[in-house]
Protein backbone atom coordinates (compact mmCIF):
# COMPACT_ATOMS: atom_id res chain seq x y z
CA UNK A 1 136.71 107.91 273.09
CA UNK A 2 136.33 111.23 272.52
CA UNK A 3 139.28 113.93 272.26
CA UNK A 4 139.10 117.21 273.94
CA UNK A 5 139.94 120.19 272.46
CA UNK A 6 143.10 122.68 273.39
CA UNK A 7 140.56 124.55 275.93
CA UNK A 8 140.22 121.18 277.99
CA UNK A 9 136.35 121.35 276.91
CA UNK A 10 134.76 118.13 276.42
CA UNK A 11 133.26 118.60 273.00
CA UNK A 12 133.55 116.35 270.71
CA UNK A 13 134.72 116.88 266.81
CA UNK A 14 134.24 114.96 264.00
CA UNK A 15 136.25 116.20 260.53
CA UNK A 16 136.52 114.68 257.60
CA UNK A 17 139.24 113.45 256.18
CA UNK A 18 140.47 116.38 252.83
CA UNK A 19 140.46 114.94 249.44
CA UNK A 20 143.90 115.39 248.05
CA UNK A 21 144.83 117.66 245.42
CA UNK A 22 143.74 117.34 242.18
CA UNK A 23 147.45 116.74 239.92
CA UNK A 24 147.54 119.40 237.50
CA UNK A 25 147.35 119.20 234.01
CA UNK A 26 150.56 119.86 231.58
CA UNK A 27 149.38 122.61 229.87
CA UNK A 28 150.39 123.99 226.77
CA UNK A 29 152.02 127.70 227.86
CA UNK A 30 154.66 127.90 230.26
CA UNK A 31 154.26 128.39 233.90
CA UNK A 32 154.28 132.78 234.31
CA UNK A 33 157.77 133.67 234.90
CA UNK A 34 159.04 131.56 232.32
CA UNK A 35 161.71 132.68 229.68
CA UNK A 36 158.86 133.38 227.37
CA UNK A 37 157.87 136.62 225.73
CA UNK A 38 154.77 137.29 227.91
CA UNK A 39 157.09 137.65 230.54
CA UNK A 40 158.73 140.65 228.57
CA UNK A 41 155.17 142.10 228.02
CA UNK A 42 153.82 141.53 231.79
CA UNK A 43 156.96 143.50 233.00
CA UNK A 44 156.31 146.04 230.56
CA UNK A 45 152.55 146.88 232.07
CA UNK A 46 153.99 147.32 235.47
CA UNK A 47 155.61 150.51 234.46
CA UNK A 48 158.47 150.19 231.91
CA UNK A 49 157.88 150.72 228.19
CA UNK A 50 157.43 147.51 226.34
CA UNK A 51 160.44 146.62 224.29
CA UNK A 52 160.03 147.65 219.98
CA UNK A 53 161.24 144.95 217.33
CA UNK A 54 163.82 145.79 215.25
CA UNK A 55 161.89 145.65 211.86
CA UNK A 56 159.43 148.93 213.96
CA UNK A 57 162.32 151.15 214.55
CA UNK A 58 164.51 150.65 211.23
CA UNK A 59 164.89 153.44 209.31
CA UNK A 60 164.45 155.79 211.94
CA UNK A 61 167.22 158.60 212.75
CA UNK A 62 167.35 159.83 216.49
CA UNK A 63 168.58 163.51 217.17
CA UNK A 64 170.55 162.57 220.37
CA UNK A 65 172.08 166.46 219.88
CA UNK A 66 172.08 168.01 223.61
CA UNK A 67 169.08 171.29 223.82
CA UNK A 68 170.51 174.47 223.60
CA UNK A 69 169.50 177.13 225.51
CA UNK A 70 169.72 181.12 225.53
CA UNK A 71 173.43 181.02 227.23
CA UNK A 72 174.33 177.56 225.53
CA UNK A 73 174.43 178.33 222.29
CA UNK A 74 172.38 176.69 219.01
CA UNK A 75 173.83 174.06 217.90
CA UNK A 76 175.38 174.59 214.17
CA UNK A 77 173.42 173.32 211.26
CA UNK A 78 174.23 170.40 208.86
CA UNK A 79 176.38 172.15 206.30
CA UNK A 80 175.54 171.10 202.90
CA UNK A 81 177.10 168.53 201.18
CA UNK A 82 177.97 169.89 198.15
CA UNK A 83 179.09 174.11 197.56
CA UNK A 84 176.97 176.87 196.39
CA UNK A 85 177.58 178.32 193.08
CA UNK A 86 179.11 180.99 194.84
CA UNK A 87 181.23 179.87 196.28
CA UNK A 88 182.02 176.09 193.90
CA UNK A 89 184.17 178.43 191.21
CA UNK A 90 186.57 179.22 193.73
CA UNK A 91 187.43 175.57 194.94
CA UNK A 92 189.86 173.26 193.08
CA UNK A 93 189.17 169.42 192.46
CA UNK A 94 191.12 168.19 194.84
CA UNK A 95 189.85 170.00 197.45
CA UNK A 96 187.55 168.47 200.05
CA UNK A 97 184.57 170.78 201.01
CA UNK A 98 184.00 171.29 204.78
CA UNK A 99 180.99 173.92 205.06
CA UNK A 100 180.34 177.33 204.51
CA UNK A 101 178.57 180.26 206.44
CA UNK A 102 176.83 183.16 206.23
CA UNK A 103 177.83 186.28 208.86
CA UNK A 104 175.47 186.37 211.72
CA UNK A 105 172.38 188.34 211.32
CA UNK A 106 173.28 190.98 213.90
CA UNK A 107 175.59 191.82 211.28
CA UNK A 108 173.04 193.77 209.83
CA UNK A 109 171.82 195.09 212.80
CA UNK A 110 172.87 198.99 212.13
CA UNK A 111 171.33 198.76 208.85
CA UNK A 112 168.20 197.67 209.90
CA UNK A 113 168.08 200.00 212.25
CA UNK A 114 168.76 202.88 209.99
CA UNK A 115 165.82 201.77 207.41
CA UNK A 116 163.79 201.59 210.24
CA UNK A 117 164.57 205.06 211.33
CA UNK A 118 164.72 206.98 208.30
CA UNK A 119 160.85 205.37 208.04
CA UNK A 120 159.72 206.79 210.75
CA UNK A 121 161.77 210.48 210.33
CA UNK A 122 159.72 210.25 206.78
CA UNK A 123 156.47 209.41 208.28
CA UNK A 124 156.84 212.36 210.52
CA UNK A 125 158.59 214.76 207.61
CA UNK A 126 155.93 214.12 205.26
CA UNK A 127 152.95 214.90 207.71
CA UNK A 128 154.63 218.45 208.67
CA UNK A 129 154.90 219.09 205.01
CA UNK A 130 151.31 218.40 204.31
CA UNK A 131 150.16 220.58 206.91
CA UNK A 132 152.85 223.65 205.52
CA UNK A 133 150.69 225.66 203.18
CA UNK A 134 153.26 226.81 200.55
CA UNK A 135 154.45 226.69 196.86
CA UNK A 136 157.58 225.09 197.73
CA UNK A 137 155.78 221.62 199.57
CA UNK A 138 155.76 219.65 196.94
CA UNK A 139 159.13 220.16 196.22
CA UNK A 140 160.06 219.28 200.08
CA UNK A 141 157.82 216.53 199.91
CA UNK A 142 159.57 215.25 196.81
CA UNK A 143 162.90 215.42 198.18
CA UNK A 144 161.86 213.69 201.40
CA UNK A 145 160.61 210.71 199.46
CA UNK A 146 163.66 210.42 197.28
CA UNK A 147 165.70 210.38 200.44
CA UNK A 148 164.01 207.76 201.86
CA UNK A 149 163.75 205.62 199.13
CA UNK A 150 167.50 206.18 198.41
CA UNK A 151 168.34 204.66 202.13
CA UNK A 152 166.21 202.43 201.45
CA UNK A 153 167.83 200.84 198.30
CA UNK A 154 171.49 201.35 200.66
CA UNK A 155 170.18 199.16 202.81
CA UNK A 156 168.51 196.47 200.34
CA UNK A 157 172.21 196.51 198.97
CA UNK A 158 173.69 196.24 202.56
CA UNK A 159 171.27 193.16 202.42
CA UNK A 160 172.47 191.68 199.28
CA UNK A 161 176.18 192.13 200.46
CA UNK A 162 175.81 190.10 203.38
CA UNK A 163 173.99 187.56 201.38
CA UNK A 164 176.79 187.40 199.05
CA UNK A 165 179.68 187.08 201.77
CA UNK A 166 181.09 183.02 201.93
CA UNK A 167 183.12 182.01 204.90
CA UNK A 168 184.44 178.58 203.52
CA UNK A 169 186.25 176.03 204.87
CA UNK A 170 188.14 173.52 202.78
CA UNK A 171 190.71 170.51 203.74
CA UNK A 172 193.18 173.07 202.85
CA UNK A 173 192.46 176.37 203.65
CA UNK A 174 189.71 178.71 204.40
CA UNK A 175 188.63 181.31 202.78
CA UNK A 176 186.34 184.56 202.69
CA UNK A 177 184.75 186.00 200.19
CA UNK A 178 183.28 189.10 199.95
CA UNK A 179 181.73 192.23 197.70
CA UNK A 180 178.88 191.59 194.67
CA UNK A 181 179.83 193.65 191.48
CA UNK A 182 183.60 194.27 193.28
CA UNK A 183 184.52 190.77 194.63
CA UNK A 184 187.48 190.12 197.21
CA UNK A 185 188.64 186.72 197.81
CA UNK A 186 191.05 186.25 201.00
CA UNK A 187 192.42 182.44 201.50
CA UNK A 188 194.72 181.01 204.16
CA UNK A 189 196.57 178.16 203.75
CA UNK A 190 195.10 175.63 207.58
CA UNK A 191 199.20 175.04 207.61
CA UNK A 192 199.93 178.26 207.98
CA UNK A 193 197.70 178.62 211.21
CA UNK A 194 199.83 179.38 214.07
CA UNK A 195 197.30 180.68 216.43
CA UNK A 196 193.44 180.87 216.30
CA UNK A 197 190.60 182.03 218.71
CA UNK A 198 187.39 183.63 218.93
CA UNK A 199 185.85 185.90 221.10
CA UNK A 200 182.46 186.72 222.02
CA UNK A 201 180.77 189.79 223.86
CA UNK A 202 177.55 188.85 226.38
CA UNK A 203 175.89 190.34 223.44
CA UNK A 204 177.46 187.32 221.47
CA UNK A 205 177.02 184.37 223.95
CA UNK A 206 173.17 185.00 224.46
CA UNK A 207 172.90 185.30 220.35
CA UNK A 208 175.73 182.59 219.47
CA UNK A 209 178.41 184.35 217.32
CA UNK A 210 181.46 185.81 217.82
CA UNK A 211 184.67 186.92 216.54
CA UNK A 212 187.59 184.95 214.85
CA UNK A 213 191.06 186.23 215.17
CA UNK A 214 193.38 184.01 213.48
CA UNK A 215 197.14 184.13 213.31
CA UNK A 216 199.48 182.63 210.37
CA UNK A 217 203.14 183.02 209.93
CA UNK A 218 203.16 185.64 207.16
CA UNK A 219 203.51 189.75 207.94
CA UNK A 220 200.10 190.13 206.52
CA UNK A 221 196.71 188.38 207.29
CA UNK A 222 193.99 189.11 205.02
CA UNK A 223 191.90 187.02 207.48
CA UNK A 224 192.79 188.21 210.85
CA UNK A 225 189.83 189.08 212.20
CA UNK A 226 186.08 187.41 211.11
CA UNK A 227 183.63 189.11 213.11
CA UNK A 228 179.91 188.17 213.28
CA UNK A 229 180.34 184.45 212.35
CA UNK A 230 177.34 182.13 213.66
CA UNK A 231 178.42 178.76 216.27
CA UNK A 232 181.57 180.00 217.28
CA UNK A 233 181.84 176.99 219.48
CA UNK A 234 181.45 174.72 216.65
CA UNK A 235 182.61 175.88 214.07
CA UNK A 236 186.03 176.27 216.16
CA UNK A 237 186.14 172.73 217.14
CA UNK A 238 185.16 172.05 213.48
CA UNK A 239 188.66 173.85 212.43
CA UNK A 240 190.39 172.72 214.84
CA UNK A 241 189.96 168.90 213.94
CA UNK A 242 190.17 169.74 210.17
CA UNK A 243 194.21 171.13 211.22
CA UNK A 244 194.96 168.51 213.58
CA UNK A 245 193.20 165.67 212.82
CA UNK A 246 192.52 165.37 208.83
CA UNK A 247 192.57 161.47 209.04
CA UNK A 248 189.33 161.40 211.66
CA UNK A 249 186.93 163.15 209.67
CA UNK A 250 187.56 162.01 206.66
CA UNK A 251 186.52 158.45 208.48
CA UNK A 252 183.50 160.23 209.97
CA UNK A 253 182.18 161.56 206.64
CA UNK A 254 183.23 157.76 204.59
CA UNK A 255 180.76 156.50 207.26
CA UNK A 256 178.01 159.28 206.93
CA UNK A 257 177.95 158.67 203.80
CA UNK A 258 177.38 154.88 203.90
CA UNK A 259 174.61 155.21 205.76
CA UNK A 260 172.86 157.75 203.93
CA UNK A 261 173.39 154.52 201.28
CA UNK A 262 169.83 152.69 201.34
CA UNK A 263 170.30 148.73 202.17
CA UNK A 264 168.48 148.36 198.64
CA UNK A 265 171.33 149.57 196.72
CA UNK A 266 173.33 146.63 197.89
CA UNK A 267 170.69 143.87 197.57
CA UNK A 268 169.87 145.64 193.59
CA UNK A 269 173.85 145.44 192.86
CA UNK A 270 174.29 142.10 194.12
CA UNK A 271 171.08 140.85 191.98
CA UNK A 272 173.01 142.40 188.80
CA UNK A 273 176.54 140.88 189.82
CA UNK A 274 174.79 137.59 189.71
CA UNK A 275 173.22 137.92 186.76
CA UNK A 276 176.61 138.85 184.80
């Protein structure tokens, strides 16, 4: 007898009966999805970066330090770790080194402008006296060039000046230290601190330096006022922890300093312990 389809038709038809499914073979790899690390890699390809070993990245320092912009300021340096000559003869032993610093550039700002004018006044000087038929324009010519060459040198000595000048900062006290053949050294004691800040012109915040105005309890402050020292912002917050919290950065520095310790060091001393 013959069955009729959903349509009521009378066709007839004949199927055949499916083979069943062929049981898979155990293979060797995990099913996909697995804990295995081709899982790691497949959801890497989709759009995330594939995870590095260990053993790739060692060795490698970051700089996780947030971008500075025009308005945000630079962030400061990394201060040495040990003290220039300069300024090394006027530290004690027992004194712990914090950093040191130059006056901001626009310190020399006047001078530079100054050589830079007197340049051009001689430029223009000289080419007048050239053109002046007389006895007497050598003479002016002479004079002119002396002149200019004497500025000039006033200004290569403005230069070394500023070269010269230390602002250091100790676990102590800081200091400042000034002058080439006649040398001034000014020191207050970071106990003595009763009030510090620093102030900076628009000028200052788009060129990161400002002004230090620092209080102690004596009558007289031969540091009162810093002017022109670079990262402000930094080198306030620097300060400040130094006074306030001595115990923190000596930590930090113990732990810089263990790091910058190769892991070779250890495994070479350990090798000569056990052979003693």
């Amino acid at each position: 007898m013959a069955d009729t389809g959903a349509g009521g038709s009378g066709d007839s038809k004949e199927t055949e009966p499916l083979e069943p499914p062929t049981p898979r073979t155990p293979a060797d790899s995990p099913a996909p999805g697995a804990d295995h690390p081709t899982r790691e890699f497949a959801a890497a390809s989709v759009g995330a970066a594939p995870a590095a070993a260990a053993s790739d990245i060692d060795g490698v320092r970051f700089d996780d330090s947030p971008a500075g912009g025009l308005l945000a300021g630079v962030r400061a340096p990394s201060v040495p770790d040990v003290p220039s000559p300069i300024s090394a003869r006027y530290l004690f032993p027992t004194e712990k080194y914090r950093g040191e610093w130059r006056r901001h550039w626009v310190h020399l700002m006047p001078w530079y402008i100054v050589g830079t004018l007197s340049t051009f006044i001689m430029g223009f000087a000289s080419g007048l006296l050239m053109k002046w038929e007389s006895e007497s324009r050598d003479t002016g010519l002479t004079i002119t060039v002396v002149a200019w060459l004497v500025i000039l040198g006033l200004v290569g000595w403005k230069i070394l000046d500023w070269y010269m000048d230390r602002f250091i900062l100790t676990n102590k006290r800081i200091m400042l230290i000034q002058g080439v053949i006649t040398r001034s050294v000014a020191m207050m004691p970071l106990g003595r601190v009763t009030d510090m800040k620093y102030a900076q012109t628009p000028m200052g915040r788009m060129l990161n330096y400002g002004e230090f105005i620092i209080e102690s309890a004596g009558q007289d402050q031969a540091l009162r006022n810093v002017p022109h020292l670079p990262n402000p912002n930094e080198l306030y917050l620097q300060m400040c922890e130094e006074m306030y919290e001595p115990e923190a950065v000596d930590e930090r520095e113990a732990e810089e300093e263990e790091d910058l310790i190769p892991e070779n060091a250890y495994e070479k001393d350990s090798r000569l312990g056990g052979d003693a």
